[in-house]
Protein backbone atom coordinates (compact mmCIF):
# COMPACT_ATOMS: atom_id res chain seq x y z
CA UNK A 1 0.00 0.00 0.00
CA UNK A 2 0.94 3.46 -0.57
CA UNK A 3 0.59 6.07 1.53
CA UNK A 4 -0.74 8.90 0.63
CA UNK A 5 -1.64 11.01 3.35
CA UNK A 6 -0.17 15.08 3.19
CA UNK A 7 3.28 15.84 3.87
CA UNK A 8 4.32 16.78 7.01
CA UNK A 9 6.78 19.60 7.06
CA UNK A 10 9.10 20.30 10.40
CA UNK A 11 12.38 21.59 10.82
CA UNK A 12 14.33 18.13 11.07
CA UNK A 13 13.98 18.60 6.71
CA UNK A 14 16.92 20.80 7.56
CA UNK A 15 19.34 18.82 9.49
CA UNK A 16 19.09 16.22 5.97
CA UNK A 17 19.64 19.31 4.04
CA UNK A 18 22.83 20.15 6.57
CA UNK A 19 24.00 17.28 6.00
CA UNK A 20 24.17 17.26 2.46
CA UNK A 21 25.90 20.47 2.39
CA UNK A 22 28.93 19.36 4.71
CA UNK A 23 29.47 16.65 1.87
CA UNK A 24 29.35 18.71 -0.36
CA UNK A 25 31.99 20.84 0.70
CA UNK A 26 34.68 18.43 0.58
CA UNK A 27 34.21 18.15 -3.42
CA UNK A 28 32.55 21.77 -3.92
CA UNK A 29 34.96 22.59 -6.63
CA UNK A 30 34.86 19.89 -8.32
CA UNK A 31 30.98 19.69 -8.13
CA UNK A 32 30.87 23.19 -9.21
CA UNK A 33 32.95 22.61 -12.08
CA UNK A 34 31.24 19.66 -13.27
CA UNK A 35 27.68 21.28 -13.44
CA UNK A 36 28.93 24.78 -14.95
CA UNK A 37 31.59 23.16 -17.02
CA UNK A 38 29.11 21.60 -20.14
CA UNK A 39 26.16 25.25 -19.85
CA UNK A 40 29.88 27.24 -20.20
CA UNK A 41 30.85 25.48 -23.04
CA UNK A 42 27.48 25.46 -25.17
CA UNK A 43 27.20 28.61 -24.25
CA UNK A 44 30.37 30.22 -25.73
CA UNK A 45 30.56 27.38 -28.52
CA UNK A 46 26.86 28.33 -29.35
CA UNK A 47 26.44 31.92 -27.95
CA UNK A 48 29.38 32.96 -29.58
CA UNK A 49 29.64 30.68 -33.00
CA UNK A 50 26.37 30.33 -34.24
CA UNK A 51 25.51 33.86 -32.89
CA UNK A 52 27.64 35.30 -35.17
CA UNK A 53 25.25 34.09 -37.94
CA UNK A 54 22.03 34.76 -36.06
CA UNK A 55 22.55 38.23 -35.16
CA UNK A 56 19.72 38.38 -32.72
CA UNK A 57 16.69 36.29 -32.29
CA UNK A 58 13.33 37.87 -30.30
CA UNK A 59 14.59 41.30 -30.17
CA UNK A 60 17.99 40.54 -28.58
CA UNK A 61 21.57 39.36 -29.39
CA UNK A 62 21.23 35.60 -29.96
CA UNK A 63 23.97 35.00 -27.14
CA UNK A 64 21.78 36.88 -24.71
CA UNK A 65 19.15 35.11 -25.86
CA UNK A 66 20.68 31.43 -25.25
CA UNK A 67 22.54 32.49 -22.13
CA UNK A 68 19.09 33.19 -19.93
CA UNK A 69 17.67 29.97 -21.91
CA UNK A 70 21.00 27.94 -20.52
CA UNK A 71 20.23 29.22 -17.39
CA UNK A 72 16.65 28.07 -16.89
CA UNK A 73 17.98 24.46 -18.29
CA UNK A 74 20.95 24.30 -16.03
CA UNK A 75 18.71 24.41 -12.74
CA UNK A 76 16.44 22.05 -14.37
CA UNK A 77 19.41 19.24 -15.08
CA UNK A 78 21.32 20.02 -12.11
CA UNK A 79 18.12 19.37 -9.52
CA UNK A 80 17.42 16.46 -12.19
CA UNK A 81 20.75 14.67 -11.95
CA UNK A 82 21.07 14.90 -7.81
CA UNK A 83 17.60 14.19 -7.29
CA UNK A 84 18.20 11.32 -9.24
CA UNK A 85 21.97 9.58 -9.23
CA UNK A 86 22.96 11.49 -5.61
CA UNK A 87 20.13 10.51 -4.21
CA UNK A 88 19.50 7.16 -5.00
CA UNK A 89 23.19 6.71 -4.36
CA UNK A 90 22.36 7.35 -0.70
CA UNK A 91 19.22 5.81 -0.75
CA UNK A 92 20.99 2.14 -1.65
CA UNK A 93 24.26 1.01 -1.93
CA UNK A 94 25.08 3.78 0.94
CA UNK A 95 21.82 3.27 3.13
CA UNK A 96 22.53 6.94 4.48
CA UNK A 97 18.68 6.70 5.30
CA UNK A 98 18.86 3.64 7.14
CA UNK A 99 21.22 5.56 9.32
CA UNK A 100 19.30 8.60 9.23
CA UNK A 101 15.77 7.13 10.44
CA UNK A 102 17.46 5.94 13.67
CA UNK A 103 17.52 9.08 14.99
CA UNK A 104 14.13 11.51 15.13
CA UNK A 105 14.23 12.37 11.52
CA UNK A 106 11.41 10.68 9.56
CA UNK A 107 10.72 9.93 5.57
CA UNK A 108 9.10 13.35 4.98
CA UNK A 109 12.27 15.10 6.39
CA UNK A 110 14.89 13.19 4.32
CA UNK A 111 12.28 14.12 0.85
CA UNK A 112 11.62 17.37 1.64
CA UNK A 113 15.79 18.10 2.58
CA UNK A 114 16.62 16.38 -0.27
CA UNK A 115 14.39 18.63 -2.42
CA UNK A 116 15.51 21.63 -1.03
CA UNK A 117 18.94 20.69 -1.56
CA UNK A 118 18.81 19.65 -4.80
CA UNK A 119 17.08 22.93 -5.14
CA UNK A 120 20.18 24.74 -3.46
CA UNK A 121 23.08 23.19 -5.99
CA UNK A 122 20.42 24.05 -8.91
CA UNK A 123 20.95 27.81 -7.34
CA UNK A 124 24.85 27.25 -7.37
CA UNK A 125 25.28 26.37 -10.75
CA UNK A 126 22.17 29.13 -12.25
CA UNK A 127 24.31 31.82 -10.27
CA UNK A 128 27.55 30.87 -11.41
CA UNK A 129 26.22 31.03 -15.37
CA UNK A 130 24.84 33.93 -14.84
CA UNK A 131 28.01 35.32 -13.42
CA UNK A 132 29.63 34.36 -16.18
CA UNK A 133 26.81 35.70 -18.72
CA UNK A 134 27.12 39.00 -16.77
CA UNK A 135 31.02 39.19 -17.08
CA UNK A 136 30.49 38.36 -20.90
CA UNK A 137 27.53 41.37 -21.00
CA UNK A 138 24.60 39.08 -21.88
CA UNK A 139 22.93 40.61 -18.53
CA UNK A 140 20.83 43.50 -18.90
CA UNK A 141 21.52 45.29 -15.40
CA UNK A 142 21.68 44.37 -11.95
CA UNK A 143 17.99 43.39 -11.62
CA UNK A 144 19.04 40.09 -13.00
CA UNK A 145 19.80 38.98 -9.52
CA UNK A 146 15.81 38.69 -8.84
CA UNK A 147 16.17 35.47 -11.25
CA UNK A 148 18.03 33.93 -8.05
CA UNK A 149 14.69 32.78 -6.07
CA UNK A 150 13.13 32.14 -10.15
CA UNK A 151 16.27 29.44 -10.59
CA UNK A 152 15.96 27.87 -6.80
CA UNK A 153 11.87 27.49 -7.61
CA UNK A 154 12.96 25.65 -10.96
CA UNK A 155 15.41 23.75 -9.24
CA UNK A 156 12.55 22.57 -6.45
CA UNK A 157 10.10 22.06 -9.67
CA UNK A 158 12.35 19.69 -11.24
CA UNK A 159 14.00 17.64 -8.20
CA UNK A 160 10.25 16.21 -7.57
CA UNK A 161 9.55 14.25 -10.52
CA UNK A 162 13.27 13.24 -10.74
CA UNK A 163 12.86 11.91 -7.36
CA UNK A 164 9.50 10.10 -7.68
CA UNK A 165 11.92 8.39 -10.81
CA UNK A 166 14.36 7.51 -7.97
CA UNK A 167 11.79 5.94 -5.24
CA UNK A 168 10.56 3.25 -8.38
CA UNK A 169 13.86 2.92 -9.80
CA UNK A 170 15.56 0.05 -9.71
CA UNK A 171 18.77 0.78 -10.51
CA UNK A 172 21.16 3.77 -12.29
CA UNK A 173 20.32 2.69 -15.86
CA UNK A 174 16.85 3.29 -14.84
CA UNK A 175 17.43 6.97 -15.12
CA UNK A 176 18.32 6.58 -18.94
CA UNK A 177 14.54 6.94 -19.83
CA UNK A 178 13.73 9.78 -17.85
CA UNK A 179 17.11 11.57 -19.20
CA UNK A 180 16.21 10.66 -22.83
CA UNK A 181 12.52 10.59 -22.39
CA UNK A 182 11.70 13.67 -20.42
CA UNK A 183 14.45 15.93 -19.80
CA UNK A 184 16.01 16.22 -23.36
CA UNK A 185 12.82 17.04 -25.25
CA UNK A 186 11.97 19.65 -22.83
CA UNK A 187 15.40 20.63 -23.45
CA UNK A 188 15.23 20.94 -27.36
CA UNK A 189 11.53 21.93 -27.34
CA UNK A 190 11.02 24.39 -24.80
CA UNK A 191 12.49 27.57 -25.65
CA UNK A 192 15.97 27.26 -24.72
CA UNK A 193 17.54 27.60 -28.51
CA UNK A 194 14.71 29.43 -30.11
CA UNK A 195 10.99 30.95 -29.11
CA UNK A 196 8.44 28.16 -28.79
CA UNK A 197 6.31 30.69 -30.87
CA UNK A 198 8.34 29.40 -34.29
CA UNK A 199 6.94 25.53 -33.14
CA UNK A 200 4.09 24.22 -35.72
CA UNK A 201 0.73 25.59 -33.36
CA UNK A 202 0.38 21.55 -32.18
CA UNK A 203 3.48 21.52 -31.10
CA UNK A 204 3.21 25.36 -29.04
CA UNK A 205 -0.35 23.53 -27.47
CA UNK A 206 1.84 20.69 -25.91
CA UNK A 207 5.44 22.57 -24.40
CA UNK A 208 2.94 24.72 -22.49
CA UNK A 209 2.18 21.54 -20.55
CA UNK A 210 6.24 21.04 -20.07
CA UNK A 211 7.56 23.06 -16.85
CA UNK A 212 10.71 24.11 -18.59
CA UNK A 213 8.86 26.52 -21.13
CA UNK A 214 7.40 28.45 -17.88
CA UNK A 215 11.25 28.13 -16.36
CA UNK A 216 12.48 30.28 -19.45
CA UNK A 217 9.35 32.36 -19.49
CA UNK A 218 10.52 33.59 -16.22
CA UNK A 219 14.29 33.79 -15.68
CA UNK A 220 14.74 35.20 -19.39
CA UNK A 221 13.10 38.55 -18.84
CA UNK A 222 14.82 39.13 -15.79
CA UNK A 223 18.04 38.11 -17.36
CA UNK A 224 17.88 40.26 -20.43
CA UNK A 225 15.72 43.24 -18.30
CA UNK A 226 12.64 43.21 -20.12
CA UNK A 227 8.94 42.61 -18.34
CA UNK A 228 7.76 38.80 -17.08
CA UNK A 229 4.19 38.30 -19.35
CA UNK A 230 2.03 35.89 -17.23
CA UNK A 231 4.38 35.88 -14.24
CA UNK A 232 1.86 34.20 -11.78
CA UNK A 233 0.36 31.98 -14.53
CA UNK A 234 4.34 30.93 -14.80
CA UNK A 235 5.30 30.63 -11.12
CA UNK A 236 1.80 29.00 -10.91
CA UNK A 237 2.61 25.89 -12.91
CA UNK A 238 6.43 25.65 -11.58
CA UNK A 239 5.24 25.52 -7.98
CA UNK A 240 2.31 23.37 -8.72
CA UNK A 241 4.74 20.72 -10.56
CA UNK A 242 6.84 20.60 -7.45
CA UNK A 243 4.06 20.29 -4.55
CA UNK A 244 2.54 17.55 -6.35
CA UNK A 245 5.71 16.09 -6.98
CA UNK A 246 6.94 16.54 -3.71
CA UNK A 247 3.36 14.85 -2.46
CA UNK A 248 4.13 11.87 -4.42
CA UNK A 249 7.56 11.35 -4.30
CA UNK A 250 7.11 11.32 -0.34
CA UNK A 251 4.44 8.58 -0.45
CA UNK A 252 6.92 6.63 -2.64
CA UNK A 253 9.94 6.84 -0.36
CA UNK A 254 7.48 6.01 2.24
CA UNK A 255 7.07 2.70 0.81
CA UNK A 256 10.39 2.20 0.06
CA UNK A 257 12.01 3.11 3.06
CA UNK A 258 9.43 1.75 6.00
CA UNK A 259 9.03 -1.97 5.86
């Protein structure tokens, strides 16, 4: 049976979220390098090379244009990937949980600080591209730091799903589907390279229903300094993809983790 009743949300989600960070710190620049390594080098490869024969694309310089797109997508695979391999690395051939559960944390604490973690190192990596983007004067002005809480909410909207992926999964090779499945149409189809306006109208009907066009929708206006259209409608569908998610994912790791 799984069960379903509401998460319950206290402040032991943070000791699990602790924790992860003081692992963390030991490899932090190695970590950081990793998930800001591949973004940096589409981005110049891209931003720079094919932007020379785009000019601009919506109104703005096409490297502008791609970096707040990268942006948006980085958050999205970085939650992804540690909500996924991280955590289901702990969840089995560590059994971190097995150790955690013996003291007064419960399963909706170790979901929830999970989620807000992989939240937090999907706001490391978004603020170190945009760093760079800023440095290489695809930022429109300092009002681009408001897309700091827009990049932790993506990170939070895409860590659920990944982790519901992780509580049925099997095993790492599991994760191919959901990688090839999921996360790279949304990252070919949702606005990242081009406006979702140039899809055939089908095809604009469906990425509306995919959480990473809303992602861009957001953090690209702030980026580039130009006026969110629909921001609540946006935020809207971000936070409701990671509440249900979250809902979910904890009755899942319910099941898996209490016998």
């Amino acid at each position: 049976m799984i069960d379903f009743r509401p998460p319950t949300f206290r402040l032991e989600a943070l000791a699990v979220w602790r924790r992860n960070a003081l692992v963390w710190r030991r490899m932090m620049g190695a970590s950081v390098l990793m998930h800001f390594g591949e973004p940096f080098l589409y981005l110049v490869g891209l931003g720079y090379g094919l932007g020379r024969f785009i000019g601009e694309m919506a109104g703005i310089p096409y490297f502008t244009f791609l970096a707040s797109g990268f942006i948006a997508w980085s958050a999205m695979n970085v939650a992804s990937m540690e909500a996924m391999w991280s955590v289901y690395t702990r969840m089995v051939p560590q059994q971190t949980y097995e150790a955690i559960l013996s003291t007064p944390v419960q399963v909706d604490d170790i979901v929830i600080g999970e989620l807000l973690w992989c939240a937090t190192k999907s706001l490391v990596s978004g603020t170190a591209i945009l760093g760079v983007a800023a440095v290489l004067g695809a930022v429109g002005d300092w009002t681009a730091i408001f897309a700091l809480p827009l990049i932790f909410l993506t990170g939070f909207c895409f860590a659920a799903p990944a982790l519901i992926m992780t509580a049925l999964s099997k095993g790492y090779e599991f994760f191919t589907f959901y990688l090839t499945l999921v996360m790279t149409p949304m990252f070919i189809l949702c606005g990242v390279f081009y406006p979702t306006a140039t899809l055939p109208e089908p095809m604009q009907v469906v990425v509306q229903f995919l959480p990473l066009t809303h992602a861009v929708a957001l953090i690209r206006p702030v980026v580039v300094g130009q006026p969110i259209g629909d921001l609540w409608l946006h935020v809207s569908v971000l936070a409701m993809f990671g509440l249900i998610g979250m809902w979910i994912a904890i009755a899942l790791v319910r099941r898996r983790l209490v016998i």
